[in-house]
Protein backbone atom coordinates (compact mmCIF):
# COMPACT_ATOMS: atom_id res chain seq x y z
CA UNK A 1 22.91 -36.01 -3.83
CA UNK A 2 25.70 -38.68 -4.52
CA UNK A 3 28.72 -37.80 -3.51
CA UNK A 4 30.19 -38.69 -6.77
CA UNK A 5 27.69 -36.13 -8.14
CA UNK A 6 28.83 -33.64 -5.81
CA UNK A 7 32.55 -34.06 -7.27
CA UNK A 8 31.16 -33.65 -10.15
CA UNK A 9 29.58 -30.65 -9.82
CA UNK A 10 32.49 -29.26 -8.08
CA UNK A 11 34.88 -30.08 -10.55
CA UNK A 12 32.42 -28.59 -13.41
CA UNK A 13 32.19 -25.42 -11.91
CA UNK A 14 35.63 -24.69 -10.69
CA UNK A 15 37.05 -25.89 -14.63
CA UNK A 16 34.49 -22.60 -15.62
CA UNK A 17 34.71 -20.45 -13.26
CA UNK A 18 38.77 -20.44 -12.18
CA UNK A 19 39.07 -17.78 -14.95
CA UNK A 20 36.91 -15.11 -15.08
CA UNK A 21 35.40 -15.72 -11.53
CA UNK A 22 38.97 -14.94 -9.85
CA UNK A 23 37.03 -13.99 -6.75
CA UNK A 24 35.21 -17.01 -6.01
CA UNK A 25 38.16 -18.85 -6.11
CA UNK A 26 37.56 -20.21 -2.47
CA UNK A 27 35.34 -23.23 -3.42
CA UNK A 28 34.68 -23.43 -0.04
CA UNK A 29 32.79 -20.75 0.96
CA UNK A 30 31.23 -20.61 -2.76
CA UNK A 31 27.33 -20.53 -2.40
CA UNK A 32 26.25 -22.36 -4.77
CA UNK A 33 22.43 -21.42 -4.81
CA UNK A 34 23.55 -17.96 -6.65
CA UNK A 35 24.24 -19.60 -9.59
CA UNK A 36 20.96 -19.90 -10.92
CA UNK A 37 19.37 -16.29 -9.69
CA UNK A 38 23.04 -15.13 -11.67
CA UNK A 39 22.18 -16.91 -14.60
CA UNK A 40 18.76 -15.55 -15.02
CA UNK A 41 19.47 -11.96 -14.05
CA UNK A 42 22.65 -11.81 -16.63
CA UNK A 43 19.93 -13.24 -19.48
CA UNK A 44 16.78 -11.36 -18.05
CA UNK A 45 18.69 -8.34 -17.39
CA UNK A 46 15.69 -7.16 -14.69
CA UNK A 47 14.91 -7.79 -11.67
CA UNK A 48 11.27 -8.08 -11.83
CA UNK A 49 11.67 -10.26 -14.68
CA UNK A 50 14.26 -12.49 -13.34
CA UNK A 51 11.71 -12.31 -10.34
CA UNK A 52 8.70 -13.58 -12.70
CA UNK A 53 10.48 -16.54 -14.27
CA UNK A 54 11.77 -17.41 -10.80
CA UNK A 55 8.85 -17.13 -9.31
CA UNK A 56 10.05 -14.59 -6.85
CA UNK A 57 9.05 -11.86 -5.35
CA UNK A 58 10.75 -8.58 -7.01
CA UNK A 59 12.19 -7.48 -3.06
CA UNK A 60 13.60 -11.36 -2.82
CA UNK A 61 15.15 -11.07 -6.23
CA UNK A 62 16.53 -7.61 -4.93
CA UNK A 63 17.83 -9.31 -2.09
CA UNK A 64 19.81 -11.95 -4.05
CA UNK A 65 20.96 -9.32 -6.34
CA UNK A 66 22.59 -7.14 -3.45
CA UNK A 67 24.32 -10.55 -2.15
CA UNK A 68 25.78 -11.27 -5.78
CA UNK A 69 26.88 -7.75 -6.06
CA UNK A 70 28.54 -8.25 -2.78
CA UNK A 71 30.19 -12.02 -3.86
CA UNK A 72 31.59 -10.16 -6.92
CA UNK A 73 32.62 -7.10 -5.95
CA UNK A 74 30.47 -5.72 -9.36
CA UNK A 75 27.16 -3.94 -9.40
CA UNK A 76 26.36 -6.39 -12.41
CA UNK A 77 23.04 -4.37 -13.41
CA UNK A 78 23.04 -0.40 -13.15
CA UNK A 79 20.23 1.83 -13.93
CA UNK A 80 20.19 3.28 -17.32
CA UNK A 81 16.89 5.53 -17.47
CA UNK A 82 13.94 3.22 -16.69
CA UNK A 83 15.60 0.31 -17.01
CA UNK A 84 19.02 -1.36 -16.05
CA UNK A 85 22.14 -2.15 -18.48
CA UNK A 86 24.80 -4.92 -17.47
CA UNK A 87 28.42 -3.71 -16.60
CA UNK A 88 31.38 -5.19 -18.58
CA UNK A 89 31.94 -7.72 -16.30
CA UNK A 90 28.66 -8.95 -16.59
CA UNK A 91 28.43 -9.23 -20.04
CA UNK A 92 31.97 -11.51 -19.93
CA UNK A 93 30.17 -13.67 -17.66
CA UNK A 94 26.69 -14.10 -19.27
CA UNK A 95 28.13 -17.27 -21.49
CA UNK A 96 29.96 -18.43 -19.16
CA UNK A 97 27.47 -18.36 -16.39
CA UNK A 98 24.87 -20.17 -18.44
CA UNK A 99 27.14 -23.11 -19.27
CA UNK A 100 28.25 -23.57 -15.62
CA UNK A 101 24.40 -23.69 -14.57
CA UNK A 102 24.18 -26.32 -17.57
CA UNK A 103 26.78 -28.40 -16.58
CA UNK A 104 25.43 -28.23 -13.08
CA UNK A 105 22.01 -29.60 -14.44
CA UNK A 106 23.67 -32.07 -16.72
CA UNK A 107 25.40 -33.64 -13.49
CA UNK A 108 22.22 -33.50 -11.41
CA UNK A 109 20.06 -34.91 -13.98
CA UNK A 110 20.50 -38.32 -13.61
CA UNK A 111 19.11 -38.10 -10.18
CA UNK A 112 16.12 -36.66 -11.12
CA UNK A 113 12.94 -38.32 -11.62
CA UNK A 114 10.40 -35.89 -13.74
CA UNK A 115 7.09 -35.03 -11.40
CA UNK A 116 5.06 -33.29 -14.13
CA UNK A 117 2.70 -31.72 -11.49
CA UNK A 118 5.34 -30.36 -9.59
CA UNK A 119 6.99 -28.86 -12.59
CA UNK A 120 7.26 -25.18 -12.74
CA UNK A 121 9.23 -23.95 -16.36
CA UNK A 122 8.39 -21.85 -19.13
CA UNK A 123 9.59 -22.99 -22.40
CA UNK A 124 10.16 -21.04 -25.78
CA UNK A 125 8.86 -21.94 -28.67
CA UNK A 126 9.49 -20.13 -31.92
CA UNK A 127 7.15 -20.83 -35.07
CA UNK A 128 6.25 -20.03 -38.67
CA UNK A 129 2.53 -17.80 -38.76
CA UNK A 130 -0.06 -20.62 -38.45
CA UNK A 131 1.36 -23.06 -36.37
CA UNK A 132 -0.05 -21.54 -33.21
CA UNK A 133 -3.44 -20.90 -34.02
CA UNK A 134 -3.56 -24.63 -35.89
CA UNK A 135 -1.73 -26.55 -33.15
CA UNK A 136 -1.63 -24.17 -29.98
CA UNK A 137 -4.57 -24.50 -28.52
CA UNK A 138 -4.60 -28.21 -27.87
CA UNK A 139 -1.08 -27.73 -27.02
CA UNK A 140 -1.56 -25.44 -24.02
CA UNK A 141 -4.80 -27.53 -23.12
CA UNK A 142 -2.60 -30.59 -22.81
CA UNK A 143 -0.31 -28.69 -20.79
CA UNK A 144 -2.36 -27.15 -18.94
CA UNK A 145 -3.55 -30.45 -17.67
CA UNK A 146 -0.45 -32.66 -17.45
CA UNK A 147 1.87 -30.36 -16.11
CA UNK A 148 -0.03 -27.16 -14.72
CA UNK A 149 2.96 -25.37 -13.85
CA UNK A 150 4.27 -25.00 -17.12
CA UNK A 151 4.10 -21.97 -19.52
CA UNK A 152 4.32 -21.81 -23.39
CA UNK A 153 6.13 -18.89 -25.07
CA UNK A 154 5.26 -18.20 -28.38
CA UNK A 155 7.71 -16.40 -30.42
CA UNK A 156 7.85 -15.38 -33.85
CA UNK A 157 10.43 -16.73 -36.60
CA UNK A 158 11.62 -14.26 -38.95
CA UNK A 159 14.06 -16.19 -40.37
CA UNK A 160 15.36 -19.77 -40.53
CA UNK A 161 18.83 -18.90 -38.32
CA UNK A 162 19.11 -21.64 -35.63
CA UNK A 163 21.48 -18.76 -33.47
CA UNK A 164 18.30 -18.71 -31.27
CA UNK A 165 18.77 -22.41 -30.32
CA UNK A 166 22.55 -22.15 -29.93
CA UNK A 167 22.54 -19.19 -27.25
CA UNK A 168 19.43 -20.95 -25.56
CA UNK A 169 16.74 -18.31 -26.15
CA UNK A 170 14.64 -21.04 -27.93
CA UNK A 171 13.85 -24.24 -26.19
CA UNK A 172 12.07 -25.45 -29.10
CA UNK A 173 11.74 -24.29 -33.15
CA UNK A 174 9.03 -25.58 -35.62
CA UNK A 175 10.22 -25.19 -39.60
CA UNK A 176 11.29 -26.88 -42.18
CA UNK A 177 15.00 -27.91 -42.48
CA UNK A 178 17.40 -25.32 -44.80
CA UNK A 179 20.70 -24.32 -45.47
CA UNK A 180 20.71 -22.14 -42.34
CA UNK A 181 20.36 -24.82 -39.81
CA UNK A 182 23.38 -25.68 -38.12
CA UNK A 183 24.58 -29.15 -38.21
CA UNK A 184 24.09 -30.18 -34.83
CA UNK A 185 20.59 -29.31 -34.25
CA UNK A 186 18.48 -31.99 -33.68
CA UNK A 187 15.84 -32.49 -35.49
CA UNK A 188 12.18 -34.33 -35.05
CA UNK A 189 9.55 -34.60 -38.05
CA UNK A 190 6.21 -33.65 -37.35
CA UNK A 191 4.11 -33.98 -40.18
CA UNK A 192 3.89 -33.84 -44.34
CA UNK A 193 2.48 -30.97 -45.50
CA UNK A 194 2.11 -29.06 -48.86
CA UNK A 195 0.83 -26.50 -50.38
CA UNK A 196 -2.36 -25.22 -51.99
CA UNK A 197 -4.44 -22.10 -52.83
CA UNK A 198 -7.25 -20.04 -51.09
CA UNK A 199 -9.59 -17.78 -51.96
CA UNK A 200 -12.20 -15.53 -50.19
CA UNK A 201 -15.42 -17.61 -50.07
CA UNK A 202 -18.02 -16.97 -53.56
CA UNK A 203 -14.03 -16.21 -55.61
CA UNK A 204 -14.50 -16.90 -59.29
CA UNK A 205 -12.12 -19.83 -58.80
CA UNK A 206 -14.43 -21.62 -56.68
CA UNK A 207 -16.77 -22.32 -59.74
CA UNK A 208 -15.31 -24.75 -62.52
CA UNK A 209 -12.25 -26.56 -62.74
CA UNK A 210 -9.11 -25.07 -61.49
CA UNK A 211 -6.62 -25.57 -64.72
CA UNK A 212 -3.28 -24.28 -64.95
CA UNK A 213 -4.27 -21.75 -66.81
CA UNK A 214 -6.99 -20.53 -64.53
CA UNK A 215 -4.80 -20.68 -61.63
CA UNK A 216 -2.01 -18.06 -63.26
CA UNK A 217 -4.56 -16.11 -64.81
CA UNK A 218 -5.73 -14.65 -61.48
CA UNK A 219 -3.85 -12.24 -59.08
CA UNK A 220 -1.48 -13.27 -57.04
CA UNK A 221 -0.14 -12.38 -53.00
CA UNK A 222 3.25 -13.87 -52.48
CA UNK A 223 4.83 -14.97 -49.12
CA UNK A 224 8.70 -14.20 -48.86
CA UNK A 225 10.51 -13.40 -45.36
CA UNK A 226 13.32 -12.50 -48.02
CA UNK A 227 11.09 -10.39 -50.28
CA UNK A 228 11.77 -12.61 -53.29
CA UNK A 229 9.21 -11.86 -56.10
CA UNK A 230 8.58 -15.22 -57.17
CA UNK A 231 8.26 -19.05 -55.41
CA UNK A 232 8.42 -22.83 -56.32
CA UNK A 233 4.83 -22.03 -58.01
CA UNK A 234 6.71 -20.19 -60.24
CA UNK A 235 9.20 -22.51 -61.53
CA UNK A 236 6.33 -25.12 -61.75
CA UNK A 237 4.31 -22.94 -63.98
CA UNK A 238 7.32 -21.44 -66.30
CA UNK A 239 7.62 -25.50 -67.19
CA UNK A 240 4.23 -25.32 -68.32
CA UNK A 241 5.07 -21.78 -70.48
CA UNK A 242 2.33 -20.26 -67.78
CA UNK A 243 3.48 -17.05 -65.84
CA UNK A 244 1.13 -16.00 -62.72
CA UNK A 245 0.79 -11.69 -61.94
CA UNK A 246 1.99 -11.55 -58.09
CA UNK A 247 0.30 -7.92 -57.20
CA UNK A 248 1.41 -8.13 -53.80
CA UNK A 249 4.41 -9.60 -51.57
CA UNK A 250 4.35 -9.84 -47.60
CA UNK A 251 6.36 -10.87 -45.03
CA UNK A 252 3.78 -14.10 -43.39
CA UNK A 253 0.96 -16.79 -44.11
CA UNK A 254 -1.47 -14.95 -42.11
CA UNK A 255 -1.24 -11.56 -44.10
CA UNK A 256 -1.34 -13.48 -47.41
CA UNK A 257 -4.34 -15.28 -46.39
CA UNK A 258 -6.39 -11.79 -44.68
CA UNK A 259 -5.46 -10.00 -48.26
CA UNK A 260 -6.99 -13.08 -50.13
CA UNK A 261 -10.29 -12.89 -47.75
CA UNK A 262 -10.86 -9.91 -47.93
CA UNK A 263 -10.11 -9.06 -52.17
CA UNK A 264 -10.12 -11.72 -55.93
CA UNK A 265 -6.44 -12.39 -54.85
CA UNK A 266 -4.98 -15.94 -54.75
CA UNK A 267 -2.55 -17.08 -51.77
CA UNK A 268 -0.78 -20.04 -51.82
CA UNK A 269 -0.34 -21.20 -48.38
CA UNK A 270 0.80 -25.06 -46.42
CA UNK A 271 -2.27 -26.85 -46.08
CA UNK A 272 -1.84 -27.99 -42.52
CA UNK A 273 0.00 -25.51 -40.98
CA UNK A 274 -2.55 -22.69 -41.96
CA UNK A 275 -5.34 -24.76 -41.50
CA UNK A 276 -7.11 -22.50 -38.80
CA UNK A 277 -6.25 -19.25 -40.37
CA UNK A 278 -8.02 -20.33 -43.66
CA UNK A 279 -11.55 -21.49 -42.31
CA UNK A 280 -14.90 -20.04 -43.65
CA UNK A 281 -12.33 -20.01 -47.39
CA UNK A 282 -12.02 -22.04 -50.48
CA UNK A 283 -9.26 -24.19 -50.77
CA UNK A 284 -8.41 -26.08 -53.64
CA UNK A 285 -5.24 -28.64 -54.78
CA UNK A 286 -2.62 -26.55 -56.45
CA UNK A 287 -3.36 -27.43 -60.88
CA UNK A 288 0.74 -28.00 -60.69
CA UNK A 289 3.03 -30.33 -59.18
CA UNK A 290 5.10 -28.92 -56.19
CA UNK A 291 7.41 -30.81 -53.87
CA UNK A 292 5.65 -32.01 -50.73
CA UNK A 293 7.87 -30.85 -47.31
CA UNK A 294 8.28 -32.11 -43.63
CA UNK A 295 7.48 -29.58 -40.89
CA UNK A 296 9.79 -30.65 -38.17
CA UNK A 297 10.81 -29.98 -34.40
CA UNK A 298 14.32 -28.31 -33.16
CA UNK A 299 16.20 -27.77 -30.25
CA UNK A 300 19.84 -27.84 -29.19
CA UNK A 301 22.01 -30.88 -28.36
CA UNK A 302 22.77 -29.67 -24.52
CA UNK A 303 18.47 -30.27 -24.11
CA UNK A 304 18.75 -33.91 -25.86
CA UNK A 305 18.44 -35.95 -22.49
CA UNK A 306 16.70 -32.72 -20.39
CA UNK A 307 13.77 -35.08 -18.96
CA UNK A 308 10.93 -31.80 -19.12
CA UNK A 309 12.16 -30.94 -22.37
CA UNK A 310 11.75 -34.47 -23.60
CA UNK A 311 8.49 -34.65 -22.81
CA UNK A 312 7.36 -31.29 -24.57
CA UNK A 313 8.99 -32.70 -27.73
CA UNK A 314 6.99 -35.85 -27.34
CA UNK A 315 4.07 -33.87 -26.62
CA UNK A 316 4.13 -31.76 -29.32
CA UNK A 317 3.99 -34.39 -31.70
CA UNK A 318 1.71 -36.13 -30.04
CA UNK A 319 -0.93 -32.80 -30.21
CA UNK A 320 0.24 -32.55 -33.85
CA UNK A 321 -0.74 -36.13 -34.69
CA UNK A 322 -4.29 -35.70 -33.02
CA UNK A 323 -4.72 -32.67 -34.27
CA UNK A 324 -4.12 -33.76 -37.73
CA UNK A 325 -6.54 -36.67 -36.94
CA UNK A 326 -9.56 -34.37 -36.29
CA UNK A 327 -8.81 -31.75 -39.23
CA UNK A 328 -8.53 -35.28 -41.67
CA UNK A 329 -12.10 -35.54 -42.29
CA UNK A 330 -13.06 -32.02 -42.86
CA UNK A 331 -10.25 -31.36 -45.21
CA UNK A 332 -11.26 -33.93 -47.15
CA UNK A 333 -15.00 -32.17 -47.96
CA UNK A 334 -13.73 -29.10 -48.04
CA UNK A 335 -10.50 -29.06 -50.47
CA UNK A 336 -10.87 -28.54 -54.00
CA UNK A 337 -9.32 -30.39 -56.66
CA UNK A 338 -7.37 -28.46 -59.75
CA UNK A 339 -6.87 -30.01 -62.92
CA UNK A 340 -3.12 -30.32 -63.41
CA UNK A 341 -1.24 -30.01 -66.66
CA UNK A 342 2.12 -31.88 -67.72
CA UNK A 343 5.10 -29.79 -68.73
CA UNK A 344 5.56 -29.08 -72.66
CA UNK A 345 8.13 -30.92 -74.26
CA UNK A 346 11.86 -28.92 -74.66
């Protein structure tokens, strides 16, 4: 290392830790390697899982526990039934902790030169119902074979809060922009999508041209994380003096496309982001005019220049664009065209 990055990093760490750290205020005897093993055991809050994402073995991680109990005078983890709670002190640290090991990265970074093969990570990724069965496989294949060492964490998104990104839970977020995202999350578009309606395979809909009229007529599974009863659908109908019968509201894509398999009822779903989840049904181009929308990629400022994390965002648009590419053709044969109406005149 440089010594100009070594300043650095000395200077970084004693500007965060000369408050609450009182007792590591002799730099010079500070080990510096418990940093990291502090970082992930204040955000793991377990041994053997701070172990796992270290790759560790759960007596090492012990180990390195008892010497950072010792450093800081505080247990830091105490058992609490079958599992273990952090102490006060702890929980002061946690923030603080994870923006020293940040800065620390920040001023090594520069030096580093990214050795896919040799990197060993596992990122977060938090996405909408759909995305992962449409886009995860080839995703973790690519992986997989680029950068072996790497693992891909799935996690739901129940709502459109960006807190996730901000406290560093989620590398990475898939969505479409809204009023919720902060404004310094970073944003990369994907792909266009929009939205049109399935039915089970043999559905009365799949005979004959899909009018306005036709479309409303039938019943109706709506998809609202809010539990709203109605969607842009509605609004584009209502201008037509049409009003559709939603029997059913739930929570994701995937449950509004298994109730329309599986019954007469009508979802109304993103075309590319559930394409997997709606194969072996009939899809067909909504009979009204609704705004097309850009699924896009998240993260964080503070992972902007991280070199691994730059390459999974190029990555994952790069899966997303061949991905596309191969469902093109099929989509084509297989979607359905309605026959749209214009407004009445007011």
């Amino acid at each position: 290392m440089a010594e100009g990055a070594l300043v650095a990093l000395h200077s970084c760490i004693r500007r965060h830790v000369s408050g609450d750290l009182w007792y590591l205020s002799d730099m010079t005897n500070l080990d510096l390697n418990l940093l990291a093993p502090l970082d992930v055991l204040l955000t793991e809050g377990s041994v053997v899982g701070a172990a796992r994402q270290l790759r560790l073995s759960p007596s090492a991680m012990s180990r390195t526990l008892a010497r950072l109990r010792e450093v800081t005078g505080d247990p830091l983890l105490v058992r609490a039934g079958r599992g273990l709670v952090p102490t006060p002190l702890a929980v002061a640290l946690r923030e603080r902790v994870r923006q020293v090991v940040e800065d620390a990265e920040a001023v090594l970074r520069p030096a580093m030169k990214l050795d896919l093969h040799a990197l060993s990570r596992t990122f977060r990724l938090r996405t909408s119902e759909g995305f992962v069965e449409s886009f995860g496989p080839a995703l973790i294949a690519r992986v997989a074979r680029d950068a072996p060492g790497v693992r891909i964490r799935f996690l739901p998104k129940p709502d459109k809060d960006s807190a996730s990104l901000r406290d560093g839970s989620v590398d990475l977020e898939t969505g479409v922009t809204g009023k919720e995202m902060g404004p310094e999350i970073r944003t990369l578009g994907l792909f266009q999508d929009r939205h049109i309606g399935v039915v089970r395979s043999g559905h009365p809909l799949s005979r004959g041209k899909i009018t306005p009229a036709r479309y409303a007529a039938g019943q109706h599974v709506l998809v609202s994380r809010r539990g709203l009863d109605q969607g842009p659908e509605d609004d584009a109908l209502a201008l037509l003096g049409l009003e559709r019968q939603v029997v059913a509201t739930v929570g994701g894509f995937s449950s509004a496309i298994a109730l329309a398999r599986a019954s007469d009822m009508i979802a109304t779903v993103p075309e590319k982001h559930t394409h997997t989840l709606c194969e072996e049904m009939f899809r067909f181009a909504l009979p009204v005019t609704l705004r097309e929308f850009t699924v896009s990629l998240f993260w964080h400022p503070r992972l902007e220049a991280d070199p691994a994390h730059r390459w999974l965002r190029s990555l994952v648009r790069e899966v997303c664009d061949e991905t596309l590419a191969r469902m093109k053709g099929g989509k084509r044969r297989g979607l359905a065209r309605g026959t749209g109406a214009q407004p009445k005149a007011r």
